[in-house]
PDB file of N, CA and C in Angstrom:
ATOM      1  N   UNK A   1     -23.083  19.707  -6.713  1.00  0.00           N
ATOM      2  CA  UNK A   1     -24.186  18.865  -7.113  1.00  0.00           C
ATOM      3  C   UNK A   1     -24.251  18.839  -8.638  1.00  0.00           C
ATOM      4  N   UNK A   2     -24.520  17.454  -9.317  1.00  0.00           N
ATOM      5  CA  UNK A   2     -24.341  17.322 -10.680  1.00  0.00           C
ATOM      6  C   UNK A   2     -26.248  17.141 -11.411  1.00  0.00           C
ATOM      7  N   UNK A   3     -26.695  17.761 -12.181  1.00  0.00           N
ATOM      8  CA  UNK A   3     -28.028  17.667 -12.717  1.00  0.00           C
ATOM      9  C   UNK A   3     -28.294  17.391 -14.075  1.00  0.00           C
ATOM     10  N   UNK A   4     -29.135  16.575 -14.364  1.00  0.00           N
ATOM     11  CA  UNK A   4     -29.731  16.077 -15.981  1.00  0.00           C
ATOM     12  C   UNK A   4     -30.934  16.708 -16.274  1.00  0.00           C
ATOM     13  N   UNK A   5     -31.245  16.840 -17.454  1.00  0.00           N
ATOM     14  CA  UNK A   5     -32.503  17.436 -17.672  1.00  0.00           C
ATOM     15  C   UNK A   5     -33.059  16.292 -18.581  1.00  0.00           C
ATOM     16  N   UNK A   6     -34.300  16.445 -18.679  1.00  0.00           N
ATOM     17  CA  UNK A   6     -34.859  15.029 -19.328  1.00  0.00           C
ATOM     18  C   UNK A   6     -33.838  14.529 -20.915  1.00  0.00           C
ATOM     19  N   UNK A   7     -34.096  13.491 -21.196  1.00  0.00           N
ATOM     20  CA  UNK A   7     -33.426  13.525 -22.520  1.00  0.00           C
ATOM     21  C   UNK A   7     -34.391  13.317 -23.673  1.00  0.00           C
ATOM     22  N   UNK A   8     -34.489  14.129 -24.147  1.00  0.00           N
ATOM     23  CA  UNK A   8     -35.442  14.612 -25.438  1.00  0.00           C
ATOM     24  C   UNK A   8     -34.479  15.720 -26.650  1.00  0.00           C
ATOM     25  N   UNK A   9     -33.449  15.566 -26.949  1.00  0.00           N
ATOM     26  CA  UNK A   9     -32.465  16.051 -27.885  1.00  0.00           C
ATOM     27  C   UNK A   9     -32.244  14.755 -28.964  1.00  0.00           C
ATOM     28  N   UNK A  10     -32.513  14.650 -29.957  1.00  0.00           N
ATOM     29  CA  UNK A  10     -32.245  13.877 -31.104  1.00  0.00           C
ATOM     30  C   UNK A  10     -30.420  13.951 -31.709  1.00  0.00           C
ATOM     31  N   UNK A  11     -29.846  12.837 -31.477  1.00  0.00           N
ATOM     32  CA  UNK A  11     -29.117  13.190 -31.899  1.00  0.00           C
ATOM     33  C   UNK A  11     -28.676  11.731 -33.044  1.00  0.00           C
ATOM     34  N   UNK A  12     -28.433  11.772 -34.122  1.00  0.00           N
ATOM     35  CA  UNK A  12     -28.896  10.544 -34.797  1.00  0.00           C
ATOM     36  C   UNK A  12     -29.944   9.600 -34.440  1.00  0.00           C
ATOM     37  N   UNK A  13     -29.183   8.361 -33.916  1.00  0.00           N
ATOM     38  CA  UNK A  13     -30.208   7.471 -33.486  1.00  0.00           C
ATOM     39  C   UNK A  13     -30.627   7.777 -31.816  1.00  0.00           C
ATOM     40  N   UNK A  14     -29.773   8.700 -31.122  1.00  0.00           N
ATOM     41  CA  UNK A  14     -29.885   8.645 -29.890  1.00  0.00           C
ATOM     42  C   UNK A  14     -30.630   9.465 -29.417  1.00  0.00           C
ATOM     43  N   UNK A  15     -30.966   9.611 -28.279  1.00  0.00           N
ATOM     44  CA  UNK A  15     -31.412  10.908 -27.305  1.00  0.00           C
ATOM     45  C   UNK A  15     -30.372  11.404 -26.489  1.00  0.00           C
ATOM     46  N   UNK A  16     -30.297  12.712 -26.484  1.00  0.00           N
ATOM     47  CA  UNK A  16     -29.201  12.921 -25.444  1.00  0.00           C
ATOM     48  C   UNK A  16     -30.090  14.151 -24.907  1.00  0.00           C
ATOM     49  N   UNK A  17     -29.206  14.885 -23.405  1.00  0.00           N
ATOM     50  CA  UNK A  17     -30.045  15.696 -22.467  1.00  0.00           C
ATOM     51  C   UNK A  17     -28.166  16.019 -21.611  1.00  0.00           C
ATOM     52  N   UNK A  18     -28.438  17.194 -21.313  1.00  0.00           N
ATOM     53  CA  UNK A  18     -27.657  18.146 -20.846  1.00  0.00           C
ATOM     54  C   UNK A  18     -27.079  17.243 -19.469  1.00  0.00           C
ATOM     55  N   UNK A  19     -25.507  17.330 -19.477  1.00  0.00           N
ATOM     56  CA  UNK A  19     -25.699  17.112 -18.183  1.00  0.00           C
ATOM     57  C   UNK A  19     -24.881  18.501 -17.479  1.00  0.00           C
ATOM     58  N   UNK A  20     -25.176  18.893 -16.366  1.00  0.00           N
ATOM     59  CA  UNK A  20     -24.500  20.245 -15.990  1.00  0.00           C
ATOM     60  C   UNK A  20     -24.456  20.032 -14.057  1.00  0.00           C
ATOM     61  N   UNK A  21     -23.072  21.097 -13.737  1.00  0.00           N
ATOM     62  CA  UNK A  21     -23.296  20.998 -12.143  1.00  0.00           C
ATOM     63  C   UNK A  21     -22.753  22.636 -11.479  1.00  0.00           C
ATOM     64  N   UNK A  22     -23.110  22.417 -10.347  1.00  0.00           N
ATOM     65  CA  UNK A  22     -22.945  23.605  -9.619  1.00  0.00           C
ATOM     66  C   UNK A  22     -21.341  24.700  -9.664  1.00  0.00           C
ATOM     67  N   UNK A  23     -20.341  23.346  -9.769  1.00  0.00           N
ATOM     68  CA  UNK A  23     -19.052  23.728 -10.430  1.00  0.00           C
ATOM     69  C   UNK A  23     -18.397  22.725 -11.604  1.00  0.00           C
ATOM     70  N   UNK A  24     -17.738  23.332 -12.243  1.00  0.00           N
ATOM     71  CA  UNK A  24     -16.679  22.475 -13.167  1.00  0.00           C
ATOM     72  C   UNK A  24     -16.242  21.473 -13.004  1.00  0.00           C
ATOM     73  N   UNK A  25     -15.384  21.747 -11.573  1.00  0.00           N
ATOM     74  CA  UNK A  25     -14.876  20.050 -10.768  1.00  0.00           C
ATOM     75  C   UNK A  25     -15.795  19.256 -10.784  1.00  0.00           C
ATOM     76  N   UNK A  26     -16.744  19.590 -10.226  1.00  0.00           N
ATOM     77  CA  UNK A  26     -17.791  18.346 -10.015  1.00  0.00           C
ATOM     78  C   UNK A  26     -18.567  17.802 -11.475  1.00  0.00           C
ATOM     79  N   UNK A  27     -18.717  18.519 -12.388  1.00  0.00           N
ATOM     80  CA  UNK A  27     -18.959  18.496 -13.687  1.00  0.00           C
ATOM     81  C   UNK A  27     -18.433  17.813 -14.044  1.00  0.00           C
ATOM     82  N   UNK A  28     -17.065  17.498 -14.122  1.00  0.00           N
ATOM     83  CA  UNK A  28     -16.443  17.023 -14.881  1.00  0.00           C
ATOM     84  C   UNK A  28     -15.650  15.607 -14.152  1.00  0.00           C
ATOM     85  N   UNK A  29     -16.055  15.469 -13.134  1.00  0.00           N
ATOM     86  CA  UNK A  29     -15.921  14.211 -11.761  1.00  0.00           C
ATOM     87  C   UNK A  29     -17.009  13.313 -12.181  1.00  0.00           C
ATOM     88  N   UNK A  30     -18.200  14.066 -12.580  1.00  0.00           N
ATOM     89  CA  UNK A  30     -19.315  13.211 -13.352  1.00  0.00           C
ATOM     90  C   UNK A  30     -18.870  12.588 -14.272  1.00  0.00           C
ATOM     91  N   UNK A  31     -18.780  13.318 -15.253  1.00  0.00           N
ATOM     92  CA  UNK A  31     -18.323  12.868 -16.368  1.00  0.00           C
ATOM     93  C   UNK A  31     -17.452  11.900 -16.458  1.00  0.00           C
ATOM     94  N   UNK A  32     -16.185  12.068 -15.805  1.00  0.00           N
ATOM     95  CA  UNK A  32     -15.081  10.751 -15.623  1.00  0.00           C
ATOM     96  C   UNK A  32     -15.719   9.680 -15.467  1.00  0.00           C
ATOM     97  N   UNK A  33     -16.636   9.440 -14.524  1.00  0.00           N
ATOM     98  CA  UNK A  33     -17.186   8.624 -13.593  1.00  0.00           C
ATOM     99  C   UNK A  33     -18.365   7.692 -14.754  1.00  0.00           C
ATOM    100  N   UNK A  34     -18.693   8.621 -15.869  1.00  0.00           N
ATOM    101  CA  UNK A  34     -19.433   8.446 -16.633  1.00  0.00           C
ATOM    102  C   UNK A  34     -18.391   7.750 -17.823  1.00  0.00           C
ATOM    103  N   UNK A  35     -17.364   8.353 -17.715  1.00  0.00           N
ATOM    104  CA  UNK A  35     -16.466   7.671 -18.815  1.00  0.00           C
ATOM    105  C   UNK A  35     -17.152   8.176 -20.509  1.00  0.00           C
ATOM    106  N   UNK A  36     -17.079   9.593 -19.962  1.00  0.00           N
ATOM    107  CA  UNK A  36     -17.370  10.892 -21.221  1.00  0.00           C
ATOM    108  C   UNK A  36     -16.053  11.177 -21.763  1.00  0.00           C
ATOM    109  N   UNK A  37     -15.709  11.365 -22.268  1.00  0.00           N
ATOM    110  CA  UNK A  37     -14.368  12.098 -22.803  1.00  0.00           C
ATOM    111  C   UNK A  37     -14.194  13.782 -22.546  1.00  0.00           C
ATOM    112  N   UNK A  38     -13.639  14.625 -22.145  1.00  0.00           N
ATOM    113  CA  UNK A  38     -13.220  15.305 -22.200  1.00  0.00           C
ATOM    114  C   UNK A  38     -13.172  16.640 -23.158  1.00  0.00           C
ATOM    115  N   UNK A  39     -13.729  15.950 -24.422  1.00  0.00           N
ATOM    116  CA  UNK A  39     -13.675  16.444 -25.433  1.00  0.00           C
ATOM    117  C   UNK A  39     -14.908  16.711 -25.562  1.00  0.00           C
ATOM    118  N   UNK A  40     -15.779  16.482 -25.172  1.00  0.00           N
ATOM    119  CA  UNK A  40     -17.486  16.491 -25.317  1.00  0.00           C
ATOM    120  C   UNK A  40     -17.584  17.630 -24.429  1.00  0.00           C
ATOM    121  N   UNK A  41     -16.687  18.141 -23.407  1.00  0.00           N
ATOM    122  CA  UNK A  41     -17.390  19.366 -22.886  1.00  0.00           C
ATOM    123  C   UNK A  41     -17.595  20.501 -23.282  1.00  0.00           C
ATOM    124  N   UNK A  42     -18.152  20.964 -23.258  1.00  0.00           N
ATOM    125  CA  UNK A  42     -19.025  22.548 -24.133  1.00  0.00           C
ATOM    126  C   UNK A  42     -19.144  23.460 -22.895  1.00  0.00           C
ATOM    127  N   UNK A  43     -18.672  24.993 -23.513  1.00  0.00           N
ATOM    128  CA  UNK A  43     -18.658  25.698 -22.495  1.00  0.00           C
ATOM    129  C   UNK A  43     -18.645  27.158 -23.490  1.00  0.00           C
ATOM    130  N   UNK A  44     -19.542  27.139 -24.316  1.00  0.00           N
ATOM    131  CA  UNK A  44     -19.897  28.367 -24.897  1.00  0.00           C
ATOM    132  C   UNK A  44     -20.902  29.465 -24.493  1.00  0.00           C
ATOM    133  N   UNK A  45     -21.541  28.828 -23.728  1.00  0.00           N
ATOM    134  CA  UNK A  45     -22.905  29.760 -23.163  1.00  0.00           C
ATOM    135  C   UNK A  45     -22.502  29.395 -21.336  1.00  0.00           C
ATOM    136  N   UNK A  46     -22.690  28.131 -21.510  1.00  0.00           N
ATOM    137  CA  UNK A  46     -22.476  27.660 -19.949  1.00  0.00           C
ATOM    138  C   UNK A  46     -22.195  26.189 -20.017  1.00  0.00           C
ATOM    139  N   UNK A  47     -21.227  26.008 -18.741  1.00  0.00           N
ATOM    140  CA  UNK A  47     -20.767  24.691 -18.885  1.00  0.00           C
ATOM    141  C   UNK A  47     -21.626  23.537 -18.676  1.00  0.00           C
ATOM    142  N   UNK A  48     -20.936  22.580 -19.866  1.00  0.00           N
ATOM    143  CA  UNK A  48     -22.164  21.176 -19.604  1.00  0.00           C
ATOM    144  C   UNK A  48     -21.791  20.208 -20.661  1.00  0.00           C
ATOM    145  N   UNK A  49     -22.060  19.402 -20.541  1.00  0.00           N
ATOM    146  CA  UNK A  49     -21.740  18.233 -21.522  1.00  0.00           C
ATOM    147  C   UNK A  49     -22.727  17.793 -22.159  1.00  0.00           C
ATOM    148  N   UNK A  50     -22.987  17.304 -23.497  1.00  0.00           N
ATOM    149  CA  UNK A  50     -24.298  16.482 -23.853  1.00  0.00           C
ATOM    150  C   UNK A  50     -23.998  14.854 -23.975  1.00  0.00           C
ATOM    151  N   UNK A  51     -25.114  14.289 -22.948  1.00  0.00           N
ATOM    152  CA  UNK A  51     -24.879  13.073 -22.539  1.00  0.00           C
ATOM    153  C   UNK A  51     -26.032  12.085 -23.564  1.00  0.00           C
ATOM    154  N   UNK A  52     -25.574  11.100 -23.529  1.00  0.00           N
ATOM    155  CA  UNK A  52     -26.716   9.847 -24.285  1.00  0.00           C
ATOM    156  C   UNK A  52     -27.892   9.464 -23.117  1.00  0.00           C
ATOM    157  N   UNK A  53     -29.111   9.108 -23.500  1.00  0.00           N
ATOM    158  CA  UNK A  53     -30.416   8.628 -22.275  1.00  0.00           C
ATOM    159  C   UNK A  53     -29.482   7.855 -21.476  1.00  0.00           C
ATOM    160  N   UNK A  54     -28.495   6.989 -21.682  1.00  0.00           N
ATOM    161  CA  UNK A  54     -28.333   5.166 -20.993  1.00  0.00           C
ATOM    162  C   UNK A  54     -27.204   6.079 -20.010  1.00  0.00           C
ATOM    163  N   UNK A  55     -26.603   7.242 -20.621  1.00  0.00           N
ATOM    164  CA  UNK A  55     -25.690   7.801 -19.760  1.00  0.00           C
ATOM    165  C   UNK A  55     -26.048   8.563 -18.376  1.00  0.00           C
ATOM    166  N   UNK A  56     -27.221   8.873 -19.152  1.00  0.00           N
ATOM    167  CA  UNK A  56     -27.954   9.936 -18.027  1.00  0.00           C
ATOM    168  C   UNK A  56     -28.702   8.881 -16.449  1.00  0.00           C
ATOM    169  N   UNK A  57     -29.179   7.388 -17.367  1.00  0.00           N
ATOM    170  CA  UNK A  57     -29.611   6.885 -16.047  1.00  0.00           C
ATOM    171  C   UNK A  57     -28.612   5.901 -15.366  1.00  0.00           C
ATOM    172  N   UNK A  58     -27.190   6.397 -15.895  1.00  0.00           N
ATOM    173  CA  UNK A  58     -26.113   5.915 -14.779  1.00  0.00           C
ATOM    174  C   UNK A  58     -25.809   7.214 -13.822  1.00  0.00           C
ATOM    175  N   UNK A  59     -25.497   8.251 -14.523  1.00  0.00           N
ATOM    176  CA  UNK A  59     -25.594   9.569 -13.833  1.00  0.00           C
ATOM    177  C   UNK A  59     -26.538   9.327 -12.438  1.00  0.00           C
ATOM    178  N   UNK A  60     -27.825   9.627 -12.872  1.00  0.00           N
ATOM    179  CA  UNK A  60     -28.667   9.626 -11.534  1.00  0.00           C
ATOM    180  C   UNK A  60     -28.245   8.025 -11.149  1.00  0.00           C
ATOM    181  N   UNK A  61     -28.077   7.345 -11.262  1.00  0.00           N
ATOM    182  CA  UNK A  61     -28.007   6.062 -10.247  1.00  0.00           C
ATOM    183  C   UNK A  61     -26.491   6.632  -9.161  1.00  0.00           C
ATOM    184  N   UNK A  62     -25.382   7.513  -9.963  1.00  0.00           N
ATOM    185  CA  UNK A  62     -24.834   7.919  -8.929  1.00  0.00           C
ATOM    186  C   UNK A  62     -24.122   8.931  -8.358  1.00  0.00           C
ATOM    187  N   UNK A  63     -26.060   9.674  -8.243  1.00  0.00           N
ATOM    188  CA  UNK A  63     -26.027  10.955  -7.331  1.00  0.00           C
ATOM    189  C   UNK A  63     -26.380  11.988  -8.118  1.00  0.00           C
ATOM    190  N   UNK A  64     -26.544  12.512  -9.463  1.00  0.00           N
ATOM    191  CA  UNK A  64     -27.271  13.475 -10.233  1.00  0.00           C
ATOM    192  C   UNK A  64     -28.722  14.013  -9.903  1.00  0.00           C
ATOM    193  N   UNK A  65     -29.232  14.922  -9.771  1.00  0.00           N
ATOM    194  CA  UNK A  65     -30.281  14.988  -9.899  1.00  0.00           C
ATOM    195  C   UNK A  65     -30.995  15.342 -10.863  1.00  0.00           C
ATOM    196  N   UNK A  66     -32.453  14.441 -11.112  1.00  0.00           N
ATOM    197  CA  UNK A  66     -32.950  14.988 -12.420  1.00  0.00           C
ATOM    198  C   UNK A  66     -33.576  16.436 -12.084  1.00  0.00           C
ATOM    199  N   UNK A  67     -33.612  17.097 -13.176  1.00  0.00           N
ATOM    200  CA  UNK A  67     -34.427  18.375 -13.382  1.00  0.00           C
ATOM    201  C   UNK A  67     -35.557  18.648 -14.474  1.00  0.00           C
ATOM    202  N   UNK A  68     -36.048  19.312 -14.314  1.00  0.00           N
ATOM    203  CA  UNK A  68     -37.153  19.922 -15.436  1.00  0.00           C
ATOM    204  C   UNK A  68     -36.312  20.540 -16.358  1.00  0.00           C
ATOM    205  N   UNK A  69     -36.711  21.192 -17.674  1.00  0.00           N
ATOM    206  CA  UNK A  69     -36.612  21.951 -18.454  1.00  0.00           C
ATOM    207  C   UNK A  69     -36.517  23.739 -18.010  1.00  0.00           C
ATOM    208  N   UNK A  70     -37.165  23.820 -17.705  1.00  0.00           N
ATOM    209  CA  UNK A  70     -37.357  24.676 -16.460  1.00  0.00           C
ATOM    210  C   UNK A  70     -35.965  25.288 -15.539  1.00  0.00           C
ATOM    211  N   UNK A  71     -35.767  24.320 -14.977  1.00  0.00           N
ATOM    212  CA  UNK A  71     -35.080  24.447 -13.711  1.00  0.00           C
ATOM    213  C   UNK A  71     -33.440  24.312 -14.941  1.00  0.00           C
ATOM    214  N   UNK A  72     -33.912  23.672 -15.756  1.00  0.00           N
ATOM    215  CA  UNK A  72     -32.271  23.846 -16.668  1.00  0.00           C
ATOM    216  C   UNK A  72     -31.873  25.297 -16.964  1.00  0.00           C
ATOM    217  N   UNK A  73     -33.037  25.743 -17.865  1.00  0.00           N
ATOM    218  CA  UNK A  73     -32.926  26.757 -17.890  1.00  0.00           C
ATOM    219  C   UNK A  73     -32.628  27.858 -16.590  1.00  0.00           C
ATOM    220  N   UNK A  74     -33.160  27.834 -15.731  1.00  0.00           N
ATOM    221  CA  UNK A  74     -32.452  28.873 -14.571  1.00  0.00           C
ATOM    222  C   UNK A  74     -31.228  28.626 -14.395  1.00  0.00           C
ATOM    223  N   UNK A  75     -30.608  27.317 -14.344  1.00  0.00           N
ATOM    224  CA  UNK A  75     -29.168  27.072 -13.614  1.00  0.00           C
ATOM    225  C   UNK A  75     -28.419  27.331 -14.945  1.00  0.00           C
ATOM    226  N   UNK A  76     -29.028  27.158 -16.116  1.00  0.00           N
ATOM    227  CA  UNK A  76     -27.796  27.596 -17.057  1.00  0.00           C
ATOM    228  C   UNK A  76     -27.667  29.201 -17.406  1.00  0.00           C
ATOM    229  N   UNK A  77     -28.908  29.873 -17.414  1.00  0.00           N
ATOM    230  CA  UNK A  77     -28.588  31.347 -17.560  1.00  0.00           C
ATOM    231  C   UNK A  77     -27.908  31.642 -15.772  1.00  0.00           C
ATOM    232  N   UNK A  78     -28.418  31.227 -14.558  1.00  0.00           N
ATOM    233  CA  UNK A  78     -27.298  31.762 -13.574  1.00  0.00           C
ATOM    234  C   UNK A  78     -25.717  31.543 -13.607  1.00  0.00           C
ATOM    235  N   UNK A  79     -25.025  30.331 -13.965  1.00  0.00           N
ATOM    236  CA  UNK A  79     -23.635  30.129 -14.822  1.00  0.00           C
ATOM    237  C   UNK A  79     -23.386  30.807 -15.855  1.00  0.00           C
ATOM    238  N   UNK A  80     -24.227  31.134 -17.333  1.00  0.00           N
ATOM    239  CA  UNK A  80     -23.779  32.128 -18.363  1.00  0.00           C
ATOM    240  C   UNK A  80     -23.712  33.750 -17.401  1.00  0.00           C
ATOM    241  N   UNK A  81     -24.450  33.977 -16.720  1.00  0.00           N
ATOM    242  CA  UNK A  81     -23.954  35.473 -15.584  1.00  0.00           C
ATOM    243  C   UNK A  81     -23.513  35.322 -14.793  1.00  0.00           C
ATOM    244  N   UNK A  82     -22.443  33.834 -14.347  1.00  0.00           N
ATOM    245  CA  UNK A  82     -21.328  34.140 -13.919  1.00  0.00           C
ATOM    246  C   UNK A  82     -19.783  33.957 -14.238  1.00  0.00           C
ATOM    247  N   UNK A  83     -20.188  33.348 -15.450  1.00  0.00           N
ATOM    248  CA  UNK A  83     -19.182  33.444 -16.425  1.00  0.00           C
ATOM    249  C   UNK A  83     -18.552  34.575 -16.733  1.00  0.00           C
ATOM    250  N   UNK A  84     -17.130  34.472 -16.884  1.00  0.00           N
ATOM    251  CA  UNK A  84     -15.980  34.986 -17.083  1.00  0.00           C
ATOM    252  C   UNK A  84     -16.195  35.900 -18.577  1.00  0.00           C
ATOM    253  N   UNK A  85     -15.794  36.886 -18.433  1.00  0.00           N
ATOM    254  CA  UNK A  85     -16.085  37.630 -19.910  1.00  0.00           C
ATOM    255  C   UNK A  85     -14.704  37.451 -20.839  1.00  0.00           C
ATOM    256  N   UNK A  86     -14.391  36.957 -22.086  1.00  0.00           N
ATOM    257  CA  UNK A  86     -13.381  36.797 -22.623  1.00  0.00           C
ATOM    258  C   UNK A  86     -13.102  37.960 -23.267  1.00  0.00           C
TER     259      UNK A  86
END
């Protein structure tokens, strides 16, 4: 399952908001699908991409679910503790 969190991140002119999922594959199946690049994925704390608002409401149109702030936070500290120790 793939999830957005609201988009309230400033990023120049844009807004952008996390997008993150239960695994990598599917993370990144989003993303294709989204026509993200590859290069935008971030995986320093926990995996996830930062997406633009217009990106995020193609996301949920197919199949993302939105989340709270909240609920980001739980699913990204449960991925940073199960992350791989380098």
């Amino acid at each position: 399952m793939t999830y957005v969190d609201a988009a309230v991140w400033p990023y120049g002119r844009m807004m952008m908001c996390h997008l993150l999922a239960d695994t990598v594959e599917e993370l990144h199946a989003m993303a294709d699908h989204l026509g993200v690049s590859r290069r935008w994925f971030q995986n320093d704390r926990y995996p996830h991409y930062d997406i633009c608002k217009a990106k995020r409401a193609i996301a949920v149109q197919l199949g993302a679910t939105e989340i709270s702030r909240r609920e980001f936070v739980f699913l990204a500290l449960a991925q940073s503790k199960n992350k791989p120790q380098s």
